[in-house]
Protein backbone atom coordinates (compact mmCIF):
# COMPACT_ATOMS: atom_id res chain seq x y z
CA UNK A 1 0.00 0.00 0.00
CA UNK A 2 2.75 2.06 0.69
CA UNK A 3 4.98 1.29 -2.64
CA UNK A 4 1.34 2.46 -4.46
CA UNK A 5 1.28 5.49 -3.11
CA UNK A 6 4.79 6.57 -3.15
CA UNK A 7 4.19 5.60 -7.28
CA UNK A 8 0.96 7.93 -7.39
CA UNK A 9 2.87 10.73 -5.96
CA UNK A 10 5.57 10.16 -7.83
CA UNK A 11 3.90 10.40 -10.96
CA UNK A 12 2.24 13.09 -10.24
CA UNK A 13 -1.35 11.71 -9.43
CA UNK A 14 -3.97 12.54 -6.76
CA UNK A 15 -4.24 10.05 -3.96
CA UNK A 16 -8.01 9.03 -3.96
CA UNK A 17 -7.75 7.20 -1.00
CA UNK A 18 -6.00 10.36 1.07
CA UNK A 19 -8.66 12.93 -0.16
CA UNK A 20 -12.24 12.26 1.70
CA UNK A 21 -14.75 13.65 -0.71
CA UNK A 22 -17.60 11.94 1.02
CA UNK A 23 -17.36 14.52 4.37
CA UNK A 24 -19.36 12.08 6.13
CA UNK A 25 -18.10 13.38 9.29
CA UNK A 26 -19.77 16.83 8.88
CA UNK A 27 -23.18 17.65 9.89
CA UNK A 28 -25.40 17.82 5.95
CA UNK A 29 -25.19 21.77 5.99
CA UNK A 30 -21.64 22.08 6.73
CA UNK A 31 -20.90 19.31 3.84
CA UNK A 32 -22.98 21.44 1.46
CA UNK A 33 -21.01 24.60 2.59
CA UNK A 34 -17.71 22.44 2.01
CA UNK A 35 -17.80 21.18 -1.43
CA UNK A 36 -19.05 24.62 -2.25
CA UNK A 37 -16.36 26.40 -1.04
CA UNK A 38 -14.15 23.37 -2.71
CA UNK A 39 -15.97 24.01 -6.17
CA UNK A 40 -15.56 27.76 -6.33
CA UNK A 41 -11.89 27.82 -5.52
CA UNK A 42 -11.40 24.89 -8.25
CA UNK A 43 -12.90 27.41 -10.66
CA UNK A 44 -10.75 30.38 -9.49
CA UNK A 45 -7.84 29.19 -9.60
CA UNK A 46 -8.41 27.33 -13.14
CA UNK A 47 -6.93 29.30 -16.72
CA UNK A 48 -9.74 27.41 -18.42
CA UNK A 49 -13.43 26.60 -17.95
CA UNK A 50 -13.61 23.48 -15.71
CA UNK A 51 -16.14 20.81 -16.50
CA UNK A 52 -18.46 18.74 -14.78
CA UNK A 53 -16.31 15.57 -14.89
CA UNK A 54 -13.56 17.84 -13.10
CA UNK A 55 -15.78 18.90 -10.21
CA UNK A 56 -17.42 15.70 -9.90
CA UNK A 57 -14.11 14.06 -8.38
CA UNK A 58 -13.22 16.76 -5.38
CA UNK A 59 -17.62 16.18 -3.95
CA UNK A 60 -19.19 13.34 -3.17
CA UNK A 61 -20.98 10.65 -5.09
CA UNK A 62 -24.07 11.74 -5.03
CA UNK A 63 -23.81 15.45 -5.07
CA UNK A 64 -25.07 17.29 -8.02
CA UNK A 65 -22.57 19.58 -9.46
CA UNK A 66 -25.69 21.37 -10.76
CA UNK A 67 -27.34 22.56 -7.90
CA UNK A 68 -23.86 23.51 -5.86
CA UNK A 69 -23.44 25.84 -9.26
CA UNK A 70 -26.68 27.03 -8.46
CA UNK A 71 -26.14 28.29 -5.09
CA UNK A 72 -22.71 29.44 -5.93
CA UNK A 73 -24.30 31.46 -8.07
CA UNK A 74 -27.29 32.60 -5.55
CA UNK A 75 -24.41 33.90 -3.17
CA UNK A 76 -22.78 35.81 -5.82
CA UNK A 77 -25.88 37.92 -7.29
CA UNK A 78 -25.27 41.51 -6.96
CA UNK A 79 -21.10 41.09 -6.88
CA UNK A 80 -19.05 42.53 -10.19
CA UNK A 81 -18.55 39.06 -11.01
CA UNK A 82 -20.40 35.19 -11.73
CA UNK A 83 -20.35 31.46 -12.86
CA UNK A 84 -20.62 31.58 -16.43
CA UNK A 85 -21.56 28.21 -18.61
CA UNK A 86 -18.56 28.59 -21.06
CA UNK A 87 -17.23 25.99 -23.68
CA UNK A 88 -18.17 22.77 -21.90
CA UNK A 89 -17.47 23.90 -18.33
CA UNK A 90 -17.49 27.07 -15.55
CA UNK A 91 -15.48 29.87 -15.52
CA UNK A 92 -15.34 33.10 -13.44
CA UNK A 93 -16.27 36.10 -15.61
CA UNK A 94 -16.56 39.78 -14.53
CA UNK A 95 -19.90 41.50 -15.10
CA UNK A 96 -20.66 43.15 -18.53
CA UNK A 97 -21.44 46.54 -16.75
CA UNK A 98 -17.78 46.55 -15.50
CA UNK A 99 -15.60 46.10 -19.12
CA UNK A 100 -15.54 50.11 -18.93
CA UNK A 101 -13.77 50.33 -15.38
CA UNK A 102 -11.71 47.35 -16.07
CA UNK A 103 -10.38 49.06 -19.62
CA UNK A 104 -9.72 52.28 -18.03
CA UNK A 105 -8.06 50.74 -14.72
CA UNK A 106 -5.98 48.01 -16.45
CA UNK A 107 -6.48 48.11 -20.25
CA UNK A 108 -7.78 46.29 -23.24
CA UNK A 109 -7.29 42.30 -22.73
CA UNK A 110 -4.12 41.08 -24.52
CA UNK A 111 -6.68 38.19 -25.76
CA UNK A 112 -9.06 40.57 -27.25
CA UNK A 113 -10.38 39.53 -30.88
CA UNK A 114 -10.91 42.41 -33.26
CA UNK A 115 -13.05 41.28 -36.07
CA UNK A 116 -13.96 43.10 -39.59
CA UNK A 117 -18.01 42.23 -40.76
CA UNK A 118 -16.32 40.14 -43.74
CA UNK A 119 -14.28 37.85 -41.22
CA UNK A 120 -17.16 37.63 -38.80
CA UNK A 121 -19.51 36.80 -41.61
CA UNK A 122 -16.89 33.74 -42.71
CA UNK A 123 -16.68 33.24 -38.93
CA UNK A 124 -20.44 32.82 -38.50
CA UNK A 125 -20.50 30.74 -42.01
CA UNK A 126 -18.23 28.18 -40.67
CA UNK A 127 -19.58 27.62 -37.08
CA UNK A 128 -22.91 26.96 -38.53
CA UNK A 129 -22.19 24.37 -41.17
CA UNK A 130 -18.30 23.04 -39.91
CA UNK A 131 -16.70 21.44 -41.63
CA UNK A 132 -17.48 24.27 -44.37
CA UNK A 133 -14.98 24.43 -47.06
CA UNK A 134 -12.92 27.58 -47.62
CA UNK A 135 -14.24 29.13 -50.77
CA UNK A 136 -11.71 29.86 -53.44
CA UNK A 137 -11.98 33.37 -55.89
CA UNK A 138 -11.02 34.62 -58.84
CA UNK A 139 -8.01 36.38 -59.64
CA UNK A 140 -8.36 39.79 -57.78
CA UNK A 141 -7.75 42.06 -54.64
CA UNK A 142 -11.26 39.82 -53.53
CA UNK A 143 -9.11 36.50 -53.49
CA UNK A 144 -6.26 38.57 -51.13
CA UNK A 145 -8.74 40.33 -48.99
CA UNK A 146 -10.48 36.48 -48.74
CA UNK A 147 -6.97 34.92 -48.15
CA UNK A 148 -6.36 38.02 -44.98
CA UNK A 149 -9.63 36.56 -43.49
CA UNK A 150 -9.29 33.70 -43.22
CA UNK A 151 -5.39 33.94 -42.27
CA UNK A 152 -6.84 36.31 -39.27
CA UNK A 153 -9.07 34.13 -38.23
CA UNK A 154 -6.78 30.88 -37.62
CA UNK A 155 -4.19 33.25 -36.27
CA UNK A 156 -6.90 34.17 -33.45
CA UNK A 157 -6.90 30.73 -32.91
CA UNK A 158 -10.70 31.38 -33.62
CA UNK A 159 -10.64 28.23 -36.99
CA UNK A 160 -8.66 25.39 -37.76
CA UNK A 161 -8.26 22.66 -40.18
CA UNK A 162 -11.14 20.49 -40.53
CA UNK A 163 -10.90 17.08 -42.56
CA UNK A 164 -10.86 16.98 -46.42
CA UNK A 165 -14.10 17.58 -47.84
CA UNK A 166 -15.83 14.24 -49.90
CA UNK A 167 -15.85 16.21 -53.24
CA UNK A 168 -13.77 16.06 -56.47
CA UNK A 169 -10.34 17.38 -55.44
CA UNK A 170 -11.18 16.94 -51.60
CA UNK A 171 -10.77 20.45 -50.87
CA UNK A 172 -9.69 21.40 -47.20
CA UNK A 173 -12.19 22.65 -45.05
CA UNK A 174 -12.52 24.89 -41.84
CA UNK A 175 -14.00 24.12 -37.79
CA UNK A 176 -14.29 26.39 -35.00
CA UNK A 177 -12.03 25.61 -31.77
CA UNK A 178 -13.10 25.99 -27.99
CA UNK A 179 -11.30 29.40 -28.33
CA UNK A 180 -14.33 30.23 -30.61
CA UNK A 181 -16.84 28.52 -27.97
CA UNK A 182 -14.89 30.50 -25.26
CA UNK A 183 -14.64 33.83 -27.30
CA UNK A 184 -18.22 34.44 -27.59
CA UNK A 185 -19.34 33.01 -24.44
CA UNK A 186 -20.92 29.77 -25.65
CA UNK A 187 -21.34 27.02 -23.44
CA UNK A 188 -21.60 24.36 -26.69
CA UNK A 189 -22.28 25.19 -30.50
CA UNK A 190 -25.87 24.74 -29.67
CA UNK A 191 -25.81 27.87 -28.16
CA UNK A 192 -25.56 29.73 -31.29
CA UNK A 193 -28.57 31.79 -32.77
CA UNK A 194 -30.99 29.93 -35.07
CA UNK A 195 -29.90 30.12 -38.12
CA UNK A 196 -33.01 30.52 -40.01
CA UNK A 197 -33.52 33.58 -38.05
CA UNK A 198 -30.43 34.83 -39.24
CA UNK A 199 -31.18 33.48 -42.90
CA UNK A 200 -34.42 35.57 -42.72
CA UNK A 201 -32.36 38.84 -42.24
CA UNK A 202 -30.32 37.95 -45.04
CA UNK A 203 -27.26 37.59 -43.31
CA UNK A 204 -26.88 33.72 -44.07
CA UNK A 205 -27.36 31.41 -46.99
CA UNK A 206 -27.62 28.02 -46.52
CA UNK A 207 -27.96 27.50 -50.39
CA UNK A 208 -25.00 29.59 -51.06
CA UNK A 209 -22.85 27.94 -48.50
CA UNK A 210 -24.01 24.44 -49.04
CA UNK A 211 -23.04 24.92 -52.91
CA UNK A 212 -19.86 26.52 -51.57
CA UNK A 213 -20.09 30.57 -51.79
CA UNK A 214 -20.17 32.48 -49.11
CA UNK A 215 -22.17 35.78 -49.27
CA UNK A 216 -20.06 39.00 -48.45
CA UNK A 217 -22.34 41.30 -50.32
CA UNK A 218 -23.35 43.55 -47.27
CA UNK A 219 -20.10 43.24 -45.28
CA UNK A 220 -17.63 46.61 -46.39
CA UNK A 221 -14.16 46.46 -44.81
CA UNK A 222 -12.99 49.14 -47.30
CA UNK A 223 -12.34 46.84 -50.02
CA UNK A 224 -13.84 47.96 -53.19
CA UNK A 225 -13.91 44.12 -54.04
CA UNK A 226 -15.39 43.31 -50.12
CA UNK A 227 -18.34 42.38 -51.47
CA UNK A 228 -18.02 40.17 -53.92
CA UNK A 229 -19.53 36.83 -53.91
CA UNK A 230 -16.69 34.21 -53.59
CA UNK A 231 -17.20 31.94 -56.06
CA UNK A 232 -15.21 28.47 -57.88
């Protein structure tokens, strides 16, 4: 028993037996008030959202992740800052109504995005129908502006590579990455808008995109040739 838990530590892995995440000891309320406490300082201190699985192993069997969130949550109404739902997990994030004061006392986040219309239009093209193939252009400042876009966005980290496309030439094609899910506040891509809402407005086409065009005809980043349709 010993020699197995020397080779845990050794290896850098929690000792399950050495943590109690049962509390059976404490009375129910100061359990609760426990693996609270033990949930909100796993999220604090975390870089990146922390799931469910991750909270599940530091409470006890039977305690719903869910409802500790829930009060968390309760407790922190009316502070500058909450327990957002964010790409697959919980994060601490300040209050909207404090990005001014935060700006002006510490300045713009290094991680900031700054997006034209043109790459948030490809942007919101490829989250919807991933993997969406990159759409190639004629011969013109349209294909270079079209080549800055989407060089922008994988540079944010925003897109990656997605697998081949099944069509003649299997062309390469584009997904968004939990940066994206994180960016916009998304707790999965089924968080985004409904798309025929946004098809209504005319600023999607599924027919254009499925045939592999994307529409930039009423984004205008300067580019005389900005709105061009971006076609094979």
């Amino acid at each position: 028993m010993a020699e197995e838990t020397r080779t845990r530590r050794e290896k850098g892995r929690p000792d399950d037996g050495l943590f109690d995440r049962e509390l059976d000891h404490l009375p129910s309320e100061a359990r609760w008030r426990e693996w609270m406490n033990r949930v909100e300082a796993t999220i604090f201190a975390a870089s990146e959202p922390v799931t469910r699985e991750t909270l599940a192993r530091i409470v006890g069997k039977t305690c719903s992740v869910d409802l500790l969130i829930d009060d968390i949550r309760e407790e922190l109404r009316g502070r500058p800052y909450d327990l957002v739902a964010v790409a697959g997990g919980w994060k601490h994030l300040t209050r909207p109504a404090y990005a001014d004061a935060i700006r002006r006392a510490v300045g713009a986040s290094e991680r900031a995005v700054d997006l034209t219309q043109s790459e948030v239009l490809v942007l919101m093209c490829i989250a919807y129908f991933q993997p969406s193939p990159a759409p190639s252009c004629p011969p013109s400042s349209a294909k270079r502006s079209a080549a800055t876009w989407f060089g922008n966005l994988r540079s944010s980290g925003l897109i990656a590579s997605g697998p081949r496309a099944p069509q003649p030439g299997a062309p390469y094609t584009y997904v968004t990455t939990q940066a994206f899910v994180l960016e916009f506040g998304l707790s999965t891509l089924r968080d985004l808008l409904d798309f025929e809402a946004l098809e209504d407005a005319g600023l999607l086409s599924k027919e254009k995109l499925l045939a592999g065009d994307i529409m930039l005809g009423f984004a205008d980043d300067g580019d005389p040739d900005a709105g061009a349709v971006m076609d094979e």
